[in-house]
PDB file of N, CA and C in Angstrom:
ATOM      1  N   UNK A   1     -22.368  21.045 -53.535  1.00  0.00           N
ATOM      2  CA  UNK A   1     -21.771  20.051 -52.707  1.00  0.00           C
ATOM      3  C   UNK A   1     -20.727  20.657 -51.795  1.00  0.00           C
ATOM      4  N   UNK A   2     -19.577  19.917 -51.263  1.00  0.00           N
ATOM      5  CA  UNK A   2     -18.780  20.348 -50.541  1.00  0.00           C
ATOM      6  C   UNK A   2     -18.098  21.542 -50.844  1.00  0.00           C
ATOM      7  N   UNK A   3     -17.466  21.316 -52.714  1.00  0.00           N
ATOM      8  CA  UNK A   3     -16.552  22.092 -52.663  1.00  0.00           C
ATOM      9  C   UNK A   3     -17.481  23.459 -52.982  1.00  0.00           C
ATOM     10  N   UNK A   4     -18.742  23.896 -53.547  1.00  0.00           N
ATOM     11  CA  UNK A   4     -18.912  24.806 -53.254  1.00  0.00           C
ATOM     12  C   UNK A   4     -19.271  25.467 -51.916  1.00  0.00           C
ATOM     13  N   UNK A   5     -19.525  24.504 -50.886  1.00  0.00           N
ATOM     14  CA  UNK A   5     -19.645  25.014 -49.549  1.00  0.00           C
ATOM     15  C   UNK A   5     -18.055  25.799 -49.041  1.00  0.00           C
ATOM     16  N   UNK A   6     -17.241  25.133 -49.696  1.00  0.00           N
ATOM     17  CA  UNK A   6     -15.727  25.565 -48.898  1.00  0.00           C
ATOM     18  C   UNK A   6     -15.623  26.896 -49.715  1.00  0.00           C
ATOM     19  N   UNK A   7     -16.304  26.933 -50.955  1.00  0.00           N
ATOM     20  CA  UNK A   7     -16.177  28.372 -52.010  1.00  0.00           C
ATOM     21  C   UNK A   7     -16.512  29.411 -50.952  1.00  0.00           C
ATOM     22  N   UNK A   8     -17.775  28.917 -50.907  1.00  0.00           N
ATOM     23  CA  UNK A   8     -18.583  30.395 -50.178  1.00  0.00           C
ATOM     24  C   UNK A   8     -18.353  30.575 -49.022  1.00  0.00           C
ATOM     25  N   UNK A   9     -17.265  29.681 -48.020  1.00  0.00           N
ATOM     26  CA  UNK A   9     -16.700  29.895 -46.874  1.00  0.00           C
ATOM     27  C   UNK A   9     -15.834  30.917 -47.475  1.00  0.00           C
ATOM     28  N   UNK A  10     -15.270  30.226 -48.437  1.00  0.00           N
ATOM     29  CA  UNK A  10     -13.718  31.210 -48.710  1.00  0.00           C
ATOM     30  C   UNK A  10     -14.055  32.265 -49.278  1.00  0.00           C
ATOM     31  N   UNK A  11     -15.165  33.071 -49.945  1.00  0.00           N
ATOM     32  CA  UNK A  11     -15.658  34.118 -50.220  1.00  0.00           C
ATOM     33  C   UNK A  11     -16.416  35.023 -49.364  1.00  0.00           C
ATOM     34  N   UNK A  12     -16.509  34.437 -48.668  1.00  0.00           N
ATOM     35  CA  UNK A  12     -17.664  35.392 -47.488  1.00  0.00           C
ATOM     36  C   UNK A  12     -16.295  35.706 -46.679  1.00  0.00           C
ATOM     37  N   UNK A  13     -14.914  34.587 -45.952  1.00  0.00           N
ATOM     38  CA  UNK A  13     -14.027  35.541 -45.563  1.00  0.00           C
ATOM     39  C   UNK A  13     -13.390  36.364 -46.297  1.00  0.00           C
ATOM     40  N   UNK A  14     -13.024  36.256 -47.298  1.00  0.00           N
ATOM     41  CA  UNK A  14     -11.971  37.237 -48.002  1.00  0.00           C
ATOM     42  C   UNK A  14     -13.147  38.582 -48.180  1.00  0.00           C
ATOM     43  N   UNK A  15     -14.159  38.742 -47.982  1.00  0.00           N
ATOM     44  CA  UNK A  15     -15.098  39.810 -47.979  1.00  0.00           C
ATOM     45  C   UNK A  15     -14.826  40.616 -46.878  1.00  0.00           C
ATOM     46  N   UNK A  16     -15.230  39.238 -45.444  1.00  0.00           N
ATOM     47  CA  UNK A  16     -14.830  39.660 -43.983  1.00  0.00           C
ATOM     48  C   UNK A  16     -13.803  40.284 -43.729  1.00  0.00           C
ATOM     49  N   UNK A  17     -12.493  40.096 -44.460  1.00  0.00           N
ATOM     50  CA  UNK A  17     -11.387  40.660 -44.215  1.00  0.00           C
ATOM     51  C   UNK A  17     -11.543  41.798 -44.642  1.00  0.00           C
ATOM     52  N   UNK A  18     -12.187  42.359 -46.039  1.00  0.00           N
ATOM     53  CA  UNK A  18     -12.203  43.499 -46.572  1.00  0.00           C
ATOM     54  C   UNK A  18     -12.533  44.624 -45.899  1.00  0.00           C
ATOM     55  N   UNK A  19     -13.936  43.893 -45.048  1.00  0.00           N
ATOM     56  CA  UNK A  19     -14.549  45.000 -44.591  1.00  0.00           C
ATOM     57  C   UNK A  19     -14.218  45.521 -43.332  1.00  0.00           C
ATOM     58  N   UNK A  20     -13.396  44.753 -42.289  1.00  0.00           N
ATOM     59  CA  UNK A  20     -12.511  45.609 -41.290  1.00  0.00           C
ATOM     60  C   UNK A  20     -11.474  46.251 -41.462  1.00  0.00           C
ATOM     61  N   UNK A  21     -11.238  47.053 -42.968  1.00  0.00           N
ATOM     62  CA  UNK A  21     -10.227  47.793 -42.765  1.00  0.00           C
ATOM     63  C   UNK A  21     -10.748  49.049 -42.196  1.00  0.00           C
ATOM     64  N   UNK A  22      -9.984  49.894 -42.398  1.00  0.00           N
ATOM     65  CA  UNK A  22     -10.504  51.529 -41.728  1.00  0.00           C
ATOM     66  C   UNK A  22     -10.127  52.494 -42.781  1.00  0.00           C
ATOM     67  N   UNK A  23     -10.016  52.274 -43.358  1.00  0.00           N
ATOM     68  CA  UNK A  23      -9.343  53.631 -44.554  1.00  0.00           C
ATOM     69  C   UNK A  23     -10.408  54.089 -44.918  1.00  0.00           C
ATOM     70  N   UNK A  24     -10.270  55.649 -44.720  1.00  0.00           N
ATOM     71  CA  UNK A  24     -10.984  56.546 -44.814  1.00  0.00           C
ATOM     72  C   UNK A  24     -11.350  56.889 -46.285  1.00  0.00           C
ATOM     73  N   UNK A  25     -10.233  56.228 -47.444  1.00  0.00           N
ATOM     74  CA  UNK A  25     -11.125  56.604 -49.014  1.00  0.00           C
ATOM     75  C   UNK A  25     -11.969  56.326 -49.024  1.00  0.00           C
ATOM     76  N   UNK A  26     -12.221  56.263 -50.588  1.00  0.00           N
ATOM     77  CA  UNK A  26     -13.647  56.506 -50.933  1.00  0.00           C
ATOM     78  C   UNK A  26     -14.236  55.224 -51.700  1.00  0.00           C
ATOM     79  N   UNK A  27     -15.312  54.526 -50.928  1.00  0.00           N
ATOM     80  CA  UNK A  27     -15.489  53.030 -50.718  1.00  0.00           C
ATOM     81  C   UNK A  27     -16.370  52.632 -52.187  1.00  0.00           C
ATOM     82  N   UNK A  28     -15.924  51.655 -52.921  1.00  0.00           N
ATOM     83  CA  UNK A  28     -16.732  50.999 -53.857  1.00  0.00           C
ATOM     84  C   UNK A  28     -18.344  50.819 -53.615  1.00  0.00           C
ATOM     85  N   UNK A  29     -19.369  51.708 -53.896  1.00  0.00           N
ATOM     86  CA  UNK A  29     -20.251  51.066 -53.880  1.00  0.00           C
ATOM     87  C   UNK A  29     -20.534  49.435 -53.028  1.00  0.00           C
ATOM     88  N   UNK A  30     -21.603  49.152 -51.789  1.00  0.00           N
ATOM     89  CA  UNK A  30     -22.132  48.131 -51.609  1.00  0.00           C
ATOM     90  C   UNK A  30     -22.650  47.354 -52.173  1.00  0.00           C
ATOM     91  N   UNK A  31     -21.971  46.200 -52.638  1.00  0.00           N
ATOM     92  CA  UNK A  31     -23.092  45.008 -53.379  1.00  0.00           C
ATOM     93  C   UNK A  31     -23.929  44.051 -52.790  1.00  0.00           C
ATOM     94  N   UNK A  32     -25.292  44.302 -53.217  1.00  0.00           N
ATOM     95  CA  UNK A  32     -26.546  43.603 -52.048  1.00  0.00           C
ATOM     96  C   UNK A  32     -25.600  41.980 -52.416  1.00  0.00           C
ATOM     97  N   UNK A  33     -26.131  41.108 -52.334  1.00  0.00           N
ATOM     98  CA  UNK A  33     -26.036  39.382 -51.841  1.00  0.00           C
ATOM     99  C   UNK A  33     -26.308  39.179 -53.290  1.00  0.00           C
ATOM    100  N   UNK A  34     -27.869  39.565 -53.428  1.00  0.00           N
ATOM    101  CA  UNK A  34     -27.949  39.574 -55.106  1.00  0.00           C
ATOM    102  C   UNK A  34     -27.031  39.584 -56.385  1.00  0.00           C
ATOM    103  N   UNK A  35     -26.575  40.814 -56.022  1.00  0.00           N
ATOM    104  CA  UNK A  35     -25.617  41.454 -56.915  1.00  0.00           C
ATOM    105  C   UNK A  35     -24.401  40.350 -57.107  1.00  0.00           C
ATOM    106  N   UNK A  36     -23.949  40.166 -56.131  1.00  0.00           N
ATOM    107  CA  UNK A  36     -22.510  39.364 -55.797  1.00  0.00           C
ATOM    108  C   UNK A  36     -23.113  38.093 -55.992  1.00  0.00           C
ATOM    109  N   UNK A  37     -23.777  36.978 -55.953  1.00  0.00           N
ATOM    110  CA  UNK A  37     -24.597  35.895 -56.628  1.00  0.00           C
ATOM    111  C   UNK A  37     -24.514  35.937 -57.819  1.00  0.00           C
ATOM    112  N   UNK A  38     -25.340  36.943 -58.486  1.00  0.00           N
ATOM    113  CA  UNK A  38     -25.672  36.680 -59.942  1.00  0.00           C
ATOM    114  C   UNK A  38     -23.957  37.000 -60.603  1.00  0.00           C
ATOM    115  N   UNK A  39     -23.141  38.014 -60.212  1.00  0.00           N
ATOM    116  CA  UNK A  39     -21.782  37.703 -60.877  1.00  0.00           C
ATOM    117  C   UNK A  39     -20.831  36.516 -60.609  1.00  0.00           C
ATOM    118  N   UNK A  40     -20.687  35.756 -59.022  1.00  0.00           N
ATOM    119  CA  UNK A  40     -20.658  34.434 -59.242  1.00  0.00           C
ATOM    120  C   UNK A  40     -21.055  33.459 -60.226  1.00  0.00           C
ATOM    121  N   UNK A  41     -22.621  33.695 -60.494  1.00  0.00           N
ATOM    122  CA  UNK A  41     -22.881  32.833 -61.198  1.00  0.00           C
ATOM    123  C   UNK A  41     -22.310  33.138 -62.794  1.00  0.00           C
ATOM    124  N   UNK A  42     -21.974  34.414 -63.148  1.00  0.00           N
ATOM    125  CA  UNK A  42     -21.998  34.201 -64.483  1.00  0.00           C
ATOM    126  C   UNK A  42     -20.082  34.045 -64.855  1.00  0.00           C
ATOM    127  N   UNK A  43     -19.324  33.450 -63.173  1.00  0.00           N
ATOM    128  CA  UNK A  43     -18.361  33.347 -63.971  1.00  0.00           C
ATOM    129  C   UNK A  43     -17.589  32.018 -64.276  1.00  0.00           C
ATOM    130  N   UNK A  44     -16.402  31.920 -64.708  1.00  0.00           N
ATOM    131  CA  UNK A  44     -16.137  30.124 -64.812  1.00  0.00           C
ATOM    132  C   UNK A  44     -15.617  29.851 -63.805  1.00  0.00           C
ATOM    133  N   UNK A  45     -16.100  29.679 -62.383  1.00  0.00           N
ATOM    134  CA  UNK A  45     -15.601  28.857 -61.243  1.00  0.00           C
ATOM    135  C   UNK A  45     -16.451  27.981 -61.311  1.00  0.00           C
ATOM    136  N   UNK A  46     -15.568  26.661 -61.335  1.00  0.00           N
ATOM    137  CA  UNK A  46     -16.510  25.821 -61.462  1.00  0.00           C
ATOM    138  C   UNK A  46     -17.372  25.497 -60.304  1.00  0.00           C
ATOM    139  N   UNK A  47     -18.801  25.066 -60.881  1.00  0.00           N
ATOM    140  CA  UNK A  47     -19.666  25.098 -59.657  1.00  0.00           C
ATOM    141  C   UNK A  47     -20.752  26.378 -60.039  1.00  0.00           C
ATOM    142  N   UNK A  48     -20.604  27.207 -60.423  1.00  0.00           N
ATOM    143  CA  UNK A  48     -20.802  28.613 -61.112  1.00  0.00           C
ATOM    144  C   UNK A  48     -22.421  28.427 -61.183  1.00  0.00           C
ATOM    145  N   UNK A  49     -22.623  27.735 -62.264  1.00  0.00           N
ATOM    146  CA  UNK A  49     -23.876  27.226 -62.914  1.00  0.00           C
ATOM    147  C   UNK A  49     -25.025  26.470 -62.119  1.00  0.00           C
ATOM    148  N   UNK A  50     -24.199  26.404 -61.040  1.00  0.00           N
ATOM    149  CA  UNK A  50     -25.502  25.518 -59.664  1.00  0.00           C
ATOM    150  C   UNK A  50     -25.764  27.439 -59.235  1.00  0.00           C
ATOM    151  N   UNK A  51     -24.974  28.007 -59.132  1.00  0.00           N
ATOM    152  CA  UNK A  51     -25.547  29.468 -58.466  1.00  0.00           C
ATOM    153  C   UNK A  51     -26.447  29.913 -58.951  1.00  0.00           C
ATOM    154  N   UNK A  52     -26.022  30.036 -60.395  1.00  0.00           N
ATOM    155  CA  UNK A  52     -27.207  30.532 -61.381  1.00  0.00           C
ATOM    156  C   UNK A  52     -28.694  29.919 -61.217  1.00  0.00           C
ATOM    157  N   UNK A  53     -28.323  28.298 -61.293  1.00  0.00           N
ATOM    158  CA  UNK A  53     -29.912  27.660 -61.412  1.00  0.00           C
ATOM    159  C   UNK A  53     -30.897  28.019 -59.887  1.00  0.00           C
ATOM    160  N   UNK A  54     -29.845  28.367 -59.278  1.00  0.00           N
ATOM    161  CA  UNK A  54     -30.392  28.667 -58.304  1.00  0.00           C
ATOM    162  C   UNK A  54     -31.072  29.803 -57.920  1.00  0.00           C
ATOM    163  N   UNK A  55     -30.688  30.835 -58.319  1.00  0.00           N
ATOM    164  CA  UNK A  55     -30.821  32.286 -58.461  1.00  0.00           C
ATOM    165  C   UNK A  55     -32.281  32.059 -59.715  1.00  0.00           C
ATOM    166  N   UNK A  56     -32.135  31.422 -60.851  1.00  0.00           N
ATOM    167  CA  UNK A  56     -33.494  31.406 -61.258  1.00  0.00           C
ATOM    168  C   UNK A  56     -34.318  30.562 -61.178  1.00  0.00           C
ATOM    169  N   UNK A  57     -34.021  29.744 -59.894  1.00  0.00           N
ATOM    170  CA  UNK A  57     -35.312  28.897 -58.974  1.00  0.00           C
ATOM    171  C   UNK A  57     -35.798  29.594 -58.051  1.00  0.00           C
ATOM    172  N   UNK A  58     -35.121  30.645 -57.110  1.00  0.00           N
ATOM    173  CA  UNK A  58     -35.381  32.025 -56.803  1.00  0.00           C
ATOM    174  C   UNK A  58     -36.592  32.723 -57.130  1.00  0.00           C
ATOM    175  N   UNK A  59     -36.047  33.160 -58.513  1.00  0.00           N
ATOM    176  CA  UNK A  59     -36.559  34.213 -59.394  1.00  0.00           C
ATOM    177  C   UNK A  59     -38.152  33.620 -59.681  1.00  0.00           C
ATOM    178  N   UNK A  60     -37.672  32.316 -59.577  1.00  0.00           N
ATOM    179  CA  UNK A  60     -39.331  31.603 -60.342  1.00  0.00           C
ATOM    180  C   UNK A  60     -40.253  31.296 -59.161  1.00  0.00           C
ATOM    181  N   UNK A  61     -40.029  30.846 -58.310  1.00  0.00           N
ATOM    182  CA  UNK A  61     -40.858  31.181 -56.823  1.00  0.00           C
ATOM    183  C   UNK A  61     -41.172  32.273 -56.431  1.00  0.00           C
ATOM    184  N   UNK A  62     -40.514  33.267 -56.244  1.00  0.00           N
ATOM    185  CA  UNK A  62     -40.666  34.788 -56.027  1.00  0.00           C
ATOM    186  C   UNK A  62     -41.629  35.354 -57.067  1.00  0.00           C
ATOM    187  N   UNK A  63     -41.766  34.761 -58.215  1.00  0.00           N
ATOM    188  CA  UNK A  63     -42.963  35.470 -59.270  1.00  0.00           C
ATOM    189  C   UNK A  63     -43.885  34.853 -58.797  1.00  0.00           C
ATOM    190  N   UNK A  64     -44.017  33.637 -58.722  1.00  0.00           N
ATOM    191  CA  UNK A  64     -45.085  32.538 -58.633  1.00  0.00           C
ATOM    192  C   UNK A  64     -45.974  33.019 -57.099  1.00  0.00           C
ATOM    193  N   UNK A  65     -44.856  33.579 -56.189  1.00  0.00           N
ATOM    194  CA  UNK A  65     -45.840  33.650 -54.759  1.00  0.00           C
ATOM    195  C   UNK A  65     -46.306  35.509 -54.873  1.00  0.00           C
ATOM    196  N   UNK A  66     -45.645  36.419 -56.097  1.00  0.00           N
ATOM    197  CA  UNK A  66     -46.116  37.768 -56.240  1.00  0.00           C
ATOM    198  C   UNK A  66     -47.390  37.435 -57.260  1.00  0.00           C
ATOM    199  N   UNK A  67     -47.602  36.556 -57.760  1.00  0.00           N
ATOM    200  CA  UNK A  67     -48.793  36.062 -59.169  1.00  0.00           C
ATOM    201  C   UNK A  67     -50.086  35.644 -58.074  1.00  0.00           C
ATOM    202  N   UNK A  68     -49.516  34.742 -57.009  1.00  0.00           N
ATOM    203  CA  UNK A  68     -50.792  34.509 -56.017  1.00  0.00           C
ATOM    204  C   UNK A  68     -51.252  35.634 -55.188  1.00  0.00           C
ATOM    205  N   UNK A  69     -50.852  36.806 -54.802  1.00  0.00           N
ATOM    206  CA  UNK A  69     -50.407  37.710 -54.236  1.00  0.00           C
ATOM    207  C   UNK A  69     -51.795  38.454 -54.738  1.00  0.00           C
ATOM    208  N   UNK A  70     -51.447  38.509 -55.717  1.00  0.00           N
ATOM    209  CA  UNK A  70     -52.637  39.866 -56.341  1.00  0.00           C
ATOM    210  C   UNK A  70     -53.746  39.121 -57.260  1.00  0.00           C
ATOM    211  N   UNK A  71     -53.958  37.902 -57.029  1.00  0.00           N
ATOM    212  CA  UNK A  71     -55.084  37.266 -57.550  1.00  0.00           C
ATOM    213  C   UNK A  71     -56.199  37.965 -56.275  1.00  0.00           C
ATOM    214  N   UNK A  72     -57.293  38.226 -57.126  1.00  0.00           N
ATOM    215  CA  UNK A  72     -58.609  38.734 -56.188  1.00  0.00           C
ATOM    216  C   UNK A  72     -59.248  37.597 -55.448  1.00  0.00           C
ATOM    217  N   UNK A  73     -59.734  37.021 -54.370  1.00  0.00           N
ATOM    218  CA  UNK A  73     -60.449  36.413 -54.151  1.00  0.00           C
ATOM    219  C   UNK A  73     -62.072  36.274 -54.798  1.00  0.00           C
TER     220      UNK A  73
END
């Protein structure tokens, strides 16, 4: 609903901000969308648990259209 829409506003900037710094250390590993999803989902912000179901409504379409995929005609 809303308030997770305002979440993932407020997470995608505080990301945005991260990533225009310039410092030349030595950068944490990139986390695909994936990555950063599925640890959303597994933590207690509430709202958390719509990420997850989502991520394995995902997961279950993505098998379902790789299962039609390699059926032989």
């Amino acid at each position: 609903g809303a308030f997770m829409h305002r979440l993932a506003i407020a997470l995608l900037s505080a990301g945005c901000l991260a990533c225009g710094k310039t410092d030349t250390a030595a950068k944490p590993p990139v986390r695909t969308q994936r990555e950063k999803d599925s640890a959303l989902a597994g933590s207690q912000i509430p709202g958390a648990g719509g990420v997850g179901a989502a991520l394995r409504a995902s997961d279950t379409v993505s098998a379902h259209i790789r299962a039609t995929d390699t059926v032989a005609p």
